[in-house]
Protein backbone atom coordinates (compact mmCIF):
# COMPACT_ATOMS: atom_id res chain seq x y z
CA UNK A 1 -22.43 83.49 -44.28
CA UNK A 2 -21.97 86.77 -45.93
CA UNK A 3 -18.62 87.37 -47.76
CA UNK A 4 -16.89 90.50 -50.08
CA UNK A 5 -13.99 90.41 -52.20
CA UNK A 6 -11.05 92.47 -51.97
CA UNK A 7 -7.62 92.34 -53.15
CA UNK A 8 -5.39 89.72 -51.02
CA UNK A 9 -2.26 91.05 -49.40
CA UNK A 10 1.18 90.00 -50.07
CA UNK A 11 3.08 91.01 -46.60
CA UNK A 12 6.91 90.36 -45.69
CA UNK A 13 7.10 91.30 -42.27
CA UNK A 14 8.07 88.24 -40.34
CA UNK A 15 10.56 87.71 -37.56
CA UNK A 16 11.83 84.53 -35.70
CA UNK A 17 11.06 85.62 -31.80
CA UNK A 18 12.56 82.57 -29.37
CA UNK A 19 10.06 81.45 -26.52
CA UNK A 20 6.13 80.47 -27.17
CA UNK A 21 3.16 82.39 -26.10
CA UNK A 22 0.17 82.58 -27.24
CA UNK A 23 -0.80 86.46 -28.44
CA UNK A 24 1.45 89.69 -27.75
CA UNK A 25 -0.87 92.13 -26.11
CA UNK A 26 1.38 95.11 -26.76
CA UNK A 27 -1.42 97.59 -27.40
CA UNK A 28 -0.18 98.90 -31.26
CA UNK A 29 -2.61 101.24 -31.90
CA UNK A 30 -2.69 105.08 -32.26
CA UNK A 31 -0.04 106.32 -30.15
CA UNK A 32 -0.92 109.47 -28.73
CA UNK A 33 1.76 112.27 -29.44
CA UNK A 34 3.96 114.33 -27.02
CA UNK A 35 3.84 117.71 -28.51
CA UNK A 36 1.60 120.00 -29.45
CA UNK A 37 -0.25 119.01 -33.00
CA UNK A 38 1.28 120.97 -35.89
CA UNK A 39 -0.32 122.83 -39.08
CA UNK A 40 -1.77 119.91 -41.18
CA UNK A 41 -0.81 120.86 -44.70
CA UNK A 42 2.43 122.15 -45.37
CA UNK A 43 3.62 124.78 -48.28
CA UNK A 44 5.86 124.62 -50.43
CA UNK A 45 9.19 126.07 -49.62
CA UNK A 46 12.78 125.89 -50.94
CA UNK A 47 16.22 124.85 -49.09
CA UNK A 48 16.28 122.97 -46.00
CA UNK A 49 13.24 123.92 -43.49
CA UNK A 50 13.74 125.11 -39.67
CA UNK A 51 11.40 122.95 -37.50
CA UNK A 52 9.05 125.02 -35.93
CA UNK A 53 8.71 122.14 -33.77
CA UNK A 54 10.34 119.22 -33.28
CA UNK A 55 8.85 115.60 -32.62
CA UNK A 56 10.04 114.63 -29.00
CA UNK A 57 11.74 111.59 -30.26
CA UNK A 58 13.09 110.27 -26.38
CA UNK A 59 9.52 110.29 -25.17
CA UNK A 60 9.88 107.35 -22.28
CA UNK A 61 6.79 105.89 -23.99
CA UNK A 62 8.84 104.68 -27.33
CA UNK A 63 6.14 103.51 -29.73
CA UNK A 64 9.42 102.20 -32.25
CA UNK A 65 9.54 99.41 -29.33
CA UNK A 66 6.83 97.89 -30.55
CA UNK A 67 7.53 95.89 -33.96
CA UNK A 68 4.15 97.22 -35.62
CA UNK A 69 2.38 100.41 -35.71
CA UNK A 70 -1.39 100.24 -36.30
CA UNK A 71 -4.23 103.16 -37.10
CA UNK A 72 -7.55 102.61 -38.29
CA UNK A 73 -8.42 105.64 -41.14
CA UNK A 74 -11.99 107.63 -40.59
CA UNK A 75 -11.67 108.55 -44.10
CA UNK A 76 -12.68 105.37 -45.54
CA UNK A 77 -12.48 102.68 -42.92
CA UNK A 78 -9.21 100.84 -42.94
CA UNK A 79 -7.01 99.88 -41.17
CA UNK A 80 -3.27 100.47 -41.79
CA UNK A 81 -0.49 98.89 -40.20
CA UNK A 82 3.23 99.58 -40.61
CA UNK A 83 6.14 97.46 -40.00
CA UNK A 84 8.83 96.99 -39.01
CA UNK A 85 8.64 100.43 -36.90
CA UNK A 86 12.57 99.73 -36.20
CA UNK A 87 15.41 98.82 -38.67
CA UNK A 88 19.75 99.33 -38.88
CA UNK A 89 21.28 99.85 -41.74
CA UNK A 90 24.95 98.27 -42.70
CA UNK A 91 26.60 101.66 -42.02
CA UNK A 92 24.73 101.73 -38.76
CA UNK A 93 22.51 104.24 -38.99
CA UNK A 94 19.45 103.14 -37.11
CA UNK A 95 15.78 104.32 -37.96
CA UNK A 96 12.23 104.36 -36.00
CA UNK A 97 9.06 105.09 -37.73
CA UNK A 98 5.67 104.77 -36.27
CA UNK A 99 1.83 106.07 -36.86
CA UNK A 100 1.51 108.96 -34.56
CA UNK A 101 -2.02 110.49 -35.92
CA UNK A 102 -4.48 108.78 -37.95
CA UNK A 103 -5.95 109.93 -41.53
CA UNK A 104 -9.29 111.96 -40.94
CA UNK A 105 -10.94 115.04 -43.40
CA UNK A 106 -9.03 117.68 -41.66
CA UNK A 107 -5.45 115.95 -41.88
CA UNK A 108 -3.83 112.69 -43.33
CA UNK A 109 -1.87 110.31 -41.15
CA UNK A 110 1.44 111.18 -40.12
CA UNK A 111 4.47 108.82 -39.53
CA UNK A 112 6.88 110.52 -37.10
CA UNK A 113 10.39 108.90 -35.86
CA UNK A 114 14.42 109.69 -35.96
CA UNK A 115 17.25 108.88 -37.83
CA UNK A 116 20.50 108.46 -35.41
CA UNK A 117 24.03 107.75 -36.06
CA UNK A 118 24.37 104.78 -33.96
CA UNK A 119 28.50 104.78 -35.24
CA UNK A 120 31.86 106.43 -32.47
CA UNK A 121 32.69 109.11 -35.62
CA UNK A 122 30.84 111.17 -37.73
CA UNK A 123 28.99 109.62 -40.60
CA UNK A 124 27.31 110.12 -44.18
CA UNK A 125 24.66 108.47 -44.90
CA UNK A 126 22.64 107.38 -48.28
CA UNK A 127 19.78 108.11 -46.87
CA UNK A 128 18.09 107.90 -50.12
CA UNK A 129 18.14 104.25 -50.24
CA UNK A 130 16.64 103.53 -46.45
CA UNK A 131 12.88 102.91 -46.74
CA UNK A 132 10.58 106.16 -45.94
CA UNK A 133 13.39 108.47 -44.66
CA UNK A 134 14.20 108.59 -48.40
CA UNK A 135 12.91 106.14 -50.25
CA UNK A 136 9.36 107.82 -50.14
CA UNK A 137 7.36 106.04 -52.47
CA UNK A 138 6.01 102.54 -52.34
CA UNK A 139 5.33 99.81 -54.97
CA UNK A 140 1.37 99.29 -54.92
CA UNK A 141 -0.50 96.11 -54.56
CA UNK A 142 -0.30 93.44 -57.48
CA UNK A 143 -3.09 94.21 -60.11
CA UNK A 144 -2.81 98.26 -59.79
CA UNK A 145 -0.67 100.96 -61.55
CA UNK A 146 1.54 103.44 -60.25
CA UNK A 147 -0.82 105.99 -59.72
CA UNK A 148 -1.98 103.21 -56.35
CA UNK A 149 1.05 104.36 -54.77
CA UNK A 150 1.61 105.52 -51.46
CA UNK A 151 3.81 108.69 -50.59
CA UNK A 152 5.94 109.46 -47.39
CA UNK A 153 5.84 113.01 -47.91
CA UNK A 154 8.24 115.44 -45.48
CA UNK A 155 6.63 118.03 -43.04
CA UNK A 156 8.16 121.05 -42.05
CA UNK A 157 9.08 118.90 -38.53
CA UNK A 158 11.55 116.71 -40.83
CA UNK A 159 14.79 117.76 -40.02
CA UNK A 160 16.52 116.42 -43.06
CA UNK A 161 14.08 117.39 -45.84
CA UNK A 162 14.91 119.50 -48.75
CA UNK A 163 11.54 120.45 -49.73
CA UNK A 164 7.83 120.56 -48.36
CA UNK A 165 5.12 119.72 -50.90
CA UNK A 166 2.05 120.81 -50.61
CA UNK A 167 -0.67 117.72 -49.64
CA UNK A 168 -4.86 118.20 -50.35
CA UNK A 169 -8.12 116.00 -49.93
CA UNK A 170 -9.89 115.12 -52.97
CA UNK A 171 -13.56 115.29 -53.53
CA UNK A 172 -13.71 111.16 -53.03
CA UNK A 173 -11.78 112.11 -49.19
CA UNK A 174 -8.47 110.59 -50.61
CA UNK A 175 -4.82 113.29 -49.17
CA UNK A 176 -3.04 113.15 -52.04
CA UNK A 177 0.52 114.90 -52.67
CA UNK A 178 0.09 117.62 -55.39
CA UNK A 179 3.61 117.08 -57.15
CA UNK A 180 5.85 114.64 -56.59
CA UNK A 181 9.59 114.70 -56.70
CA UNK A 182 12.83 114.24 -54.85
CA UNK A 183 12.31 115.94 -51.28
CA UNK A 184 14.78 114.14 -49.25
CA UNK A 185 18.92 114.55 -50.16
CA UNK A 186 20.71 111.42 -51.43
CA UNK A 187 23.36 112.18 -48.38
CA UNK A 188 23.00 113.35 -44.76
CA UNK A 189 25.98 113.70 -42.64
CA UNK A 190 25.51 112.81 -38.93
CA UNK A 191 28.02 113.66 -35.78
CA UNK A 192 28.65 110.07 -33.37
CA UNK A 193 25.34 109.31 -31.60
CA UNK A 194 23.54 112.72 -33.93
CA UNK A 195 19.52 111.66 -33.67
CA UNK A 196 17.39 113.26 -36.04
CA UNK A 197 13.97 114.07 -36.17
CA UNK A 198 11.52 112.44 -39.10
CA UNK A 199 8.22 113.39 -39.62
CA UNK A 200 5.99 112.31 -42.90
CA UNK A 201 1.89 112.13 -43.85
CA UNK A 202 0.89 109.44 -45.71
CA UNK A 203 -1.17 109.98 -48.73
CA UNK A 204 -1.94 109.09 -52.58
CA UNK A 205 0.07 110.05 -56.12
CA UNK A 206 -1.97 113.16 -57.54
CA UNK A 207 -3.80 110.80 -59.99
CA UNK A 208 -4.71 108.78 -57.39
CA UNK A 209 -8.46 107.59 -58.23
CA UNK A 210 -9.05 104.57 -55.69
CA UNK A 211 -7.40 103.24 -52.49
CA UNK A 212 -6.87 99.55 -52.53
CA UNK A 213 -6.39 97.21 -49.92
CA UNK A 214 -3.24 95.73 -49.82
CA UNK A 215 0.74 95.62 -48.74
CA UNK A 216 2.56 98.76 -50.18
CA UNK A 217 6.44 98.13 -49.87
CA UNK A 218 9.10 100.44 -49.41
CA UNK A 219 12.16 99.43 -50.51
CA UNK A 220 15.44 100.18 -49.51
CA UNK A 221 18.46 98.94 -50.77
CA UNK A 222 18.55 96.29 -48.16
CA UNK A 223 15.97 97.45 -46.08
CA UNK A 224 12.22 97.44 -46.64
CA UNK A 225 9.37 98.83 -44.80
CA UNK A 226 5.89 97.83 -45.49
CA UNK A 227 2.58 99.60 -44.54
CA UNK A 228 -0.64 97.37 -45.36
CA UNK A 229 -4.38 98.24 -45.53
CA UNK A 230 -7.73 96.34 -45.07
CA UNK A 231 -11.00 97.34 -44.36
CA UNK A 232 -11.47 97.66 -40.83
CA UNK A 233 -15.13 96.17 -40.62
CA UNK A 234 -14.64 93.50 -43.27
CA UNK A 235 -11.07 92.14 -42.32
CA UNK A 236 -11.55 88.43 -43.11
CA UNK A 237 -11.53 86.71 -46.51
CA UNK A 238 -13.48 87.09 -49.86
CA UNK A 239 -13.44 83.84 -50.96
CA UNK A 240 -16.42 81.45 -50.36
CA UNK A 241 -15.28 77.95 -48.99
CA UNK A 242 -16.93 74.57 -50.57
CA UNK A 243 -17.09 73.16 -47.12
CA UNK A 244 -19.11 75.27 -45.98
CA UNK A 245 -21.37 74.09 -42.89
CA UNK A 246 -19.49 71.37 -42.55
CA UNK A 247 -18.39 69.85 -38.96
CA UNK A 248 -15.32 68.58 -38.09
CA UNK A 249 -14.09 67.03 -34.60
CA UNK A 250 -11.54 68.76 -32.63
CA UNK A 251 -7.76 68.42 -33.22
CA UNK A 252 -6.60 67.69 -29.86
CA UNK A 253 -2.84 68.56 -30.08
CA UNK A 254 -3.85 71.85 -31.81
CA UNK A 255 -5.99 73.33 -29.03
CA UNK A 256 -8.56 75.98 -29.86
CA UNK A 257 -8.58 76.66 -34.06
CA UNK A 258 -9.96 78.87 -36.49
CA UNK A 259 -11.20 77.16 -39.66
CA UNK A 260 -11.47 78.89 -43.03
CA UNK A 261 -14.53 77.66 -43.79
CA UNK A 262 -16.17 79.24 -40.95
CA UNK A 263 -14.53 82.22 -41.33
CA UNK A 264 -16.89 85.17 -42.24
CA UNK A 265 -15.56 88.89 -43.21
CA UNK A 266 -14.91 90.05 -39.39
CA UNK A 267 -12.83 87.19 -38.96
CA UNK A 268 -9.17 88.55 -38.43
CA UNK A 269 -6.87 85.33 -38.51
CA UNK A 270 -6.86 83.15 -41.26
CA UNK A 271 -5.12 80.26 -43.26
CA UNK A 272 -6.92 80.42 -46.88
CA UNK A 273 -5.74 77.52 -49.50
CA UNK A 274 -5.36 78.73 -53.38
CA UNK A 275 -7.68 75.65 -54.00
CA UNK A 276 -9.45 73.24 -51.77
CA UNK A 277 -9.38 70.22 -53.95
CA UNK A 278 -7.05 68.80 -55.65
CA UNK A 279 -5.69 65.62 -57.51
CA UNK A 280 -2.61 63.76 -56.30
CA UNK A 281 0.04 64.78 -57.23
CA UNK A 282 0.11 68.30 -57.10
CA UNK A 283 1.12 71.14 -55.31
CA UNK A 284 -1.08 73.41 -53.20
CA UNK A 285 -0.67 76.46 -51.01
CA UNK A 286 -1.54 78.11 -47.81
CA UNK A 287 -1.42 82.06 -46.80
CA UNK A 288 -1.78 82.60 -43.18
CA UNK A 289 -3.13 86.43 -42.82
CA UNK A 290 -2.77 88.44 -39.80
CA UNK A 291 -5.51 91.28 -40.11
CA UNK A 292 -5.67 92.30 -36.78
CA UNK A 293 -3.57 94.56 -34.03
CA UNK A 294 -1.98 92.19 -32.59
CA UNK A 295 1.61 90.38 -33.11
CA UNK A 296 0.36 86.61 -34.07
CA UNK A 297 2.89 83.66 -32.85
CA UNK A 298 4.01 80.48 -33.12
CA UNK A 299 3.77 80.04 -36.53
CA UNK A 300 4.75 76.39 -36.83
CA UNK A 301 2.27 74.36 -39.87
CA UNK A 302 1.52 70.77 -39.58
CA UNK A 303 -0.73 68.12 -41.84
CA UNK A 304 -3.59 66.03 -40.41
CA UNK A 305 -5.86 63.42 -41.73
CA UNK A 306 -9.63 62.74 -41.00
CA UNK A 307 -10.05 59.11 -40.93
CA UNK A 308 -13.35 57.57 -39.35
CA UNK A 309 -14.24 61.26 -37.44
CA UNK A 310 -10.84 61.46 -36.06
CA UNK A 311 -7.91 63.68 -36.65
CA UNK A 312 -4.20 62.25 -37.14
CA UNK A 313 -0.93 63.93 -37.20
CA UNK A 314 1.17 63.39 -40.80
CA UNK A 315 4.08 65.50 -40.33
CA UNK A 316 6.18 67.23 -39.58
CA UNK A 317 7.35 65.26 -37.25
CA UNK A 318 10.32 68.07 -36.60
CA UNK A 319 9.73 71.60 -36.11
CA UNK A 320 12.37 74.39 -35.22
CA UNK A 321 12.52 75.84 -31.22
CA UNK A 322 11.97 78.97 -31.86
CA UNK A 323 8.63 81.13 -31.87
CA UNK A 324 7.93 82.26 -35.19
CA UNK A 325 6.24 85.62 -35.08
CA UNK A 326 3.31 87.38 -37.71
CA UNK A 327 3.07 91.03 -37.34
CA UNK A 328 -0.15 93.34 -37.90
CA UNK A 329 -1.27 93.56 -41.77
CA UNK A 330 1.63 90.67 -42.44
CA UNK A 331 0.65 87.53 -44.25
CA UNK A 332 2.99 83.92 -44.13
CA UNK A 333 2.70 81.65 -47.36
CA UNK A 334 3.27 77.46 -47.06
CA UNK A 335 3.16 75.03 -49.21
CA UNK A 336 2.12 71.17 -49.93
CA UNK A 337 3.57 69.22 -52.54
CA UNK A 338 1.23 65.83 -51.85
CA UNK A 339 2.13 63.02 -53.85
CA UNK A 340 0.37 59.37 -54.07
CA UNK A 341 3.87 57.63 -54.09
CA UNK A 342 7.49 58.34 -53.74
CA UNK A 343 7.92 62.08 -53.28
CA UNK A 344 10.06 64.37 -55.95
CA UNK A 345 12.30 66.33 -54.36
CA UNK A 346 12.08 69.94 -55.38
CA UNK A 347 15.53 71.23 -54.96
CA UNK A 348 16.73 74.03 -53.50
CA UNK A 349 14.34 76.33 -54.27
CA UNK A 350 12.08 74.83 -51.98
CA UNK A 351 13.14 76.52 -49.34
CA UNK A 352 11.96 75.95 -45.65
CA UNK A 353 8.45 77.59 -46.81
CA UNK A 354 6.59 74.35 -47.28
CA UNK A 355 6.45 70.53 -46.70
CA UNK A 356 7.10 67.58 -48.90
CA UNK A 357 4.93 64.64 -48.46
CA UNK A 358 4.75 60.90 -50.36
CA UNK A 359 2.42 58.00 -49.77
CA UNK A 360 -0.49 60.75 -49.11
CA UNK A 361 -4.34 58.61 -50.07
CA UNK A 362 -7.01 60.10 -51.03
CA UNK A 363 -9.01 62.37 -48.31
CA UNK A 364 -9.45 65.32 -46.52
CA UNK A 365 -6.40 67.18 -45.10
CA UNK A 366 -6.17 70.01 -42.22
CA UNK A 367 -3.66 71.91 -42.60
CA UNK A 368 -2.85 74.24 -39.38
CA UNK A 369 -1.01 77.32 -39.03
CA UNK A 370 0.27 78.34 -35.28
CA UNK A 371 -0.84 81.92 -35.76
CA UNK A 372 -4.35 82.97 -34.53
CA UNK A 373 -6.54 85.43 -32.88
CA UNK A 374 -8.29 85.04 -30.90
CA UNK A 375 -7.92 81.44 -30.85
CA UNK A 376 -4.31 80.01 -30.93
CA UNK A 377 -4.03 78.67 -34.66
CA UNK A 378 -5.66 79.39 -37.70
CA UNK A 379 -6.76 75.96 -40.06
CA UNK A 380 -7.69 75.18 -43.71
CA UNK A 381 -9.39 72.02 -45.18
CA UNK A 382 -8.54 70.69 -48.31
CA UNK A 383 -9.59 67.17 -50.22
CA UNK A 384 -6.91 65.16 -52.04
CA UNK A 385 -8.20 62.88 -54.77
CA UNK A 386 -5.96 59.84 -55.36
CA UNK A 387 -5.44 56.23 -54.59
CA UNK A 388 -4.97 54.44 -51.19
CA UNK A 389 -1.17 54.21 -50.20
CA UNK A 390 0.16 50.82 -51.52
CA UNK A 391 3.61 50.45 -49.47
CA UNK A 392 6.89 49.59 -51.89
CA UNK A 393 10.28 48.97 -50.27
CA UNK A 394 12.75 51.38 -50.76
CA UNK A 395 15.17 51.24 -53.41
CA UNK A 396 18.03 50.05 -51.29
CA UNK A 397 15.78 46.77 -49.90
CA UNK A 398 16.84 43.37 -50.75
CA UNK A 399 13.98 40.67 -50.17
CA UNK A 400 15.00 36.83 -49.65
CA UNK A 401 11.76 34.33 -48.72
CA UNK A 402 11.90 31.69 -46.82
CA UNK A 403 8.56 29.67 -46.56
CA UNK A 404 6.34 32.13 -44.48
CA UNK A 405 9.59 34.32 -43.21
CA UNK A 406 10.67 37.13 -45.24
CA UNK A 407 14.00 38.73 -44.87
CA UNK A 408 14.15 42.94 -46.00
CA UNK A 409 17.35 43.25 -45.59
CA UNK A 410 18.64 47.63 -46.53
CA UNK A 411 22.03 48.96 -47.35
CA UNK A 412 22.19 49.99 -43.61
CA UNK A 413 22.89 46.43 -42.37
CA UNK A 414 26.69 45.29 -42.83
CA UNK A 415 27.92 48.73 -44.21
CA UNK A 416 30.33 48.77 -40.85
CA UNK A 417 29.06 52.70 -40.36
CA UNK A 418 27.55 54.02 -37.33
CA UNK A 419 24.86 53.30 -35.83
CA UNK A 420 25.59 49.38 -35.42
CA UNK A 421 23.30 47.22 -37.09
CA UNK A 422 20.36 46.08 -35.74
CA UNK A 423 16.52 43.65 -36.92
CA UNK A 424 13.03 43.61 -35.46
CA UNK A 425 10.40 41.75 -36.51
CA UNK A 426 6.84 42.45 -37.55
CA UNK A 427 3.86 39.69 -36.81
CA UNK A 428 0.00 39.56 -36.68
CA UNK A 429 -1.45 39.69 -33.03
CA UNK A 430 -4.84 40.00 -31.99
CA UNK A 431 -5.17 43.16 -30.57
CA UNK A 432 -3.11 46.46 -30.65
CA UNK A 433 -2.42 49.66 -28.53
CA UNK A 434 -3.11 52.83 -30.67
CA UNK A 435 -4.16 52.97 -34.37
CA UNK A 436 -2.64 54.17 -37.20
CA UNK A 437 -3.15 55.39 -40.84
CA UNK A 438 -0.58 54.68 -43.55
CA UNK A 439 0.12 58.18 -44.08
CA UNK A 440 2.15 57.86 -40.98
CA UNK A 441 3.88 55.16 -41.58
CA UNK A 442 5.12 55.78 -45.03
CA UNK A 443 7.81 58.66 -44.57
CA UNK A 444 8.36 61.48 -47.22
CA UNK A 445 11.00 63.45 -47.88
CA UNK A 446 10.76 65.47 -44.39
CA UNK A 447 12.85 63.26 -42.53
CA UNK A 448 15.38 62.54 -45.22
CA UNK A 449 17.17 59.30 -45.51
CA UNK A 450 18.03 58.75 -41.97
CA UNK A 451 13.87 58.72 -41.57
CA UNK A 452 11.95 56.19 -40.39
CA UNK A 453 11.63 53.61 -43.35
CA UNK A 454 11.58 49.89 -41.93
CA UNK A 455 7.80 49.75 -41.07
CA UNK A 456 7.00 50.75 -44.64
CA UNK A 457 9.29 47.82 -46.09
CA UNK A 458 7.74 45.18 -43.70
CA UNK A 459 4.31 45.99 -44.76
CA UNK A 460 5.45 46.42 -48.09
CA UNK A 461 6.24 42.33 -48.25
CA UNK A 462 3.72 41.51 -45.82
CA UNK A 463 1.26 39.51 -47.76
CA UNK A 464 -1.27 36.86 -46.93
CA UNK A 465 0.75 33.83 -47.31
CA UNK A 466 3.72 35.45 -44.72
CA UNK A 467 3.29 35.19 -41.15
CA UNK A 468 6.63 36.97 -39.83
CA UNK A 469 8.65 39.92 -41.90
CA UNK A 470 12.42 40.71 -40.15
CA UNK A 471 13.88 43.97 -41.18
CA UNK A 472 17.94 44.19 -40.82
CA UNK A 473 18.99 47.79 -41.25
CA UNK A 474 20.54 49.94 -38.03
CA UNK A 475 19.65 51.09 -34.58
CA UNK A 476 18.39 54.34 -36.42
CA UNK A 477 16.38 52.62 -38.32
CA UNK A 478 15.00 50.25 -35.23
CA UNK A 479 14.19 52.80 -33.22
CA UNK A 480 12.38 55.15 -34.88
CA UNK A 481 10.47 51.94 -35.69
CA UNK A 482 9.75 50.91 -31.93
CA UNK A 483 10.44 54.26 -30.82
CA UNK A 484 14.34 54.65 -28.26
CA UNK A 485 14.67 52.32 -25.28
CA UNK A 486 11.61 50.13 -26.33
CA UNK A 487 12.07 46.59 -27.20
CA UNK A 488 8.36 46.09 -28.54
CA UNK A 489 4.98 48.07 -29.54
CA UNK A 490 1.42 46.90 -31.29
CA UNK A 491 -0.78 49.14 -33.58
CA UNK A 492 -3.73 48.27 -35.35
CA UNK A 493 -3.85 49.35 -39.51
CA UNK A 494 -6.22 49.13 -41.40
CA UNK A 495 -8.10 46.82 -39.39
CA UNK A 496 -5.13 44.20 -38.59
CA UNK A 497 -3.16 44.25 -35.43
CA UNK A 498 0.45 43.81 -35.81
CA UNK A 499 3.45 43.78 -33.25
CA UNK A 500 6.70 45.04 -34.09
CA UNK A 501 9.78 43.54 -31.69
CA UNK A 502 13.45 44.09 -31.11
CA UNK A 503 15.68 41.39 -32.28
CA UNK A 504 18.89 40.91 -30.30
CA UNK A 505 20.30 37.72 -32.25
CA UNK A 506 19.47 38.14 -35.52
């Protein structure tokens, strides 16, 4: 398997779509344009330019309906996609920007769009803070200077610039701006439901000596618009994977999966770890990247365990309704924090980027992201290092024994709160229905205190010399146990069948 290395992106354009599908087919590349093609490089001239044509901004064909623009370069081979193509300001001024010409030796690409006053009066605007319109220069990639940056430099079709600079090619086939400066005013005054047309090429600072691959953020004030590059014919990641070769059985509930370590450079989906081994406890962490045309979705992540050449779920056990969406050039970060016991909670800063997990054993881990393409989600492999779970009962358990009975009794039973209280009780049997590891029996932090904690303080007092463990907490507590409307289920662990049964008198 031949890799490359390249720089990794950092993107930010990610939005919550309801309903689930599997891959948006909007076609988002070059969009062809209505009017006659313009001169390429533009002089320099002073005041506020006359368009000597202007873009046809209410072609039927709206490419801003899309939420990503994509071109591929035949300069140097990359690809370049820029999103969001549509955004609103707080003083409701709304702007679309997409690619409509790529980058070639005779002319760089060009962004065209509008700016419209989407207010019932007449409005000024601070145009200077929305992203492109007038903020016009990015912030390169991580690792590079300033001279890395990318320019949206005004044509003499922008209706709102001040200035045209002058644009050239290089001898390495880079379109660089030869000066920059302030080409766009900090106001622009618009009548009620005034549209605008925006047009911009795309090119280098005038020290510009390489093009890396990368996100390149405009930022507005509140806004921010981000066009990202990668090579077109070596999308997929750099990084060599140490499991390499290595076969794994299907994960059934996740349908058809991409896995990192079989990922090559044309591969344009995929969920790469910052490590794939680690010690318990620790924290690790996932970036799903989206290096393809198309809009990826749903991006939901979930933790399995390989135990004996099959696959089972950890957690979440909860995930969110809607149908997270990953747009062209974007990337999605997660992260684990595995430990071997009780989890630490990581406060607020946490965040609903990542997943808390105790009583994780030693192992390997899949960790799968619902964004894919062309298969549905995208998958990473990582070893744990670390004990097998020993169960504890939680802190709020108090244990009485009576000959080969145990009592667990929690701070749920007798607290006179709803739900009413309620016992089961846990036995040995001879034979069970469906097996189970302890990482699923064990809850972290995911499910909070209301999660599912009696199994894990049975077990916990369920040694050799105790026949039958009963567990008074609350009907919460019971049936997330025995699972709602059930009055008894069997599972096998670790090689010993158990039954766990409703009590109604105790």
């Amino acid at each position: 398997m031949r890799r490359r290395s390249f720089l990794a992106t950092i993107g930010t354009g990610i939005a919550g779509i309801s309903g689930c599908t599997g891959l948006n087919n909007t076609d988002n590349s070059t969009t062809t344009p209505t009017r006659q093609e313009t001169e390429q490089t533009p002089t320099r001239t002073g005041g506020s330019p006359t368009p000597t044509s202007t873009p046809d901004t209410r072609d039927q064909r709206d490419p801003s309906e899309s939420p990503a623009s994509v071109i591929e370069s035949d300069t140097h081979l990359f690809t370049l996609a820029l999103s969001p193509t549509r955004l609103h300001t707080d003083d409701r001024a709304e702007v679309a920007l997409w690619f409509d010409r790529t980058a070639t030796t005779d002319h760089p690409a060009r962004i065209t769009g509008y700016l419209e006053n989407r207010n019932d009066f007449e409005n000024t605007f601070q145009v200077t803070w929305i992203p492109i319109v007038g903020r016009t220069y990015s912030r390169q990639p991580r690792g590079y200077g300033y001279e890395a940056s990318l320019y949206a430099v005004p044509t003499k079709n922008n209706e709102i610039a001040e200035e045209v600079p002058d644009v050239s090619l290089t001898d390495d086939d880079h379109w660089v701006v030869e000066e920059t400066g302030s080409w766009i005013p900090d106001l622009y005054r618009l009548d009620p439901g005034e549209r605008v047309g925006l047009e911009y090429v795309l090119v280098g600072h005038p020290e510009l000596e390489e093009r890396p691959t990368g996100t390149y953020e405009f930022r507005g004030r509140d806004e921010q618009i981000d066009v990202t590059l990668w090579e077109t014919d070596s999308p997929g990641p750099g990084a060599e994977s140490r499991f390499a070769g290595r076969s794994v059985p299907t994960i059934e509930e996740e349908s058809s999966l991409q896995w990192f370590h079989e990922a090559d450079e044309t591969t344009g989906a995929y969920v790469e770890p910052s490590t794939e081994r680690l010690e318990l406890d620790s924290l690790v962490e996932f970036e799903v990247v989206n290096h393809t045309h198309e809009v990826l979705r749903c991006g939901h992540w979930n933790l399995h365990k390989l135990v004996d050449s099959a696959w089972y779920h950890v957690g979440p056990f909860i995930h969110t309704a809607d149908c997270r969406a990953l747009l062209p050039g974007g990337t999605k970060s997660w992260a684990l924090r595995a430990f071997n016991g009780e989890p630490v909670r990581c406060g607020t800063s946490c965040g609903n980027s990542g997943f808390t997990r105790g009583f994780l054993g030693g192992g390997v881990y899949a960790v799968v992201a619902g964004y894919g393409h062309p298969e549905e989600n995208s998958g990473s492999l990582i070893e744990l290092l670390g004990e097998p779970v020993e169960f504890t009962v939680t802190a709020d358990a108090v244990v009485e024994g009576d000959d080969d009975t145990v009592t667990v009794t929690t701070d749920r039973y007798g607290d006179d709160d709803h739900p009413p209280d309620a016992s089961f009780a846990l036995t040995r049997v001879d034979s069970a229905d469906e097996r189970v590891i302890p990482e699923q029996i064990a809850t972290g932090i995911d499910r909070g205190p209301t999660g599912e904690r009696g199994l894990r303080n049975a077990l916990a007092v369920m040694d050799s010399d105790v026949d039958r463990v009963i567990v008074r907490a609350d009907e919460h507590v019971v049936d997330r146990t025995i699972e709602y409307d059930e009055d008894m289920k069997r599972f096998e662990l670790r090689g010993q069948a158990y039954q766990v049964k409703r009590l109604s008198d105790e």
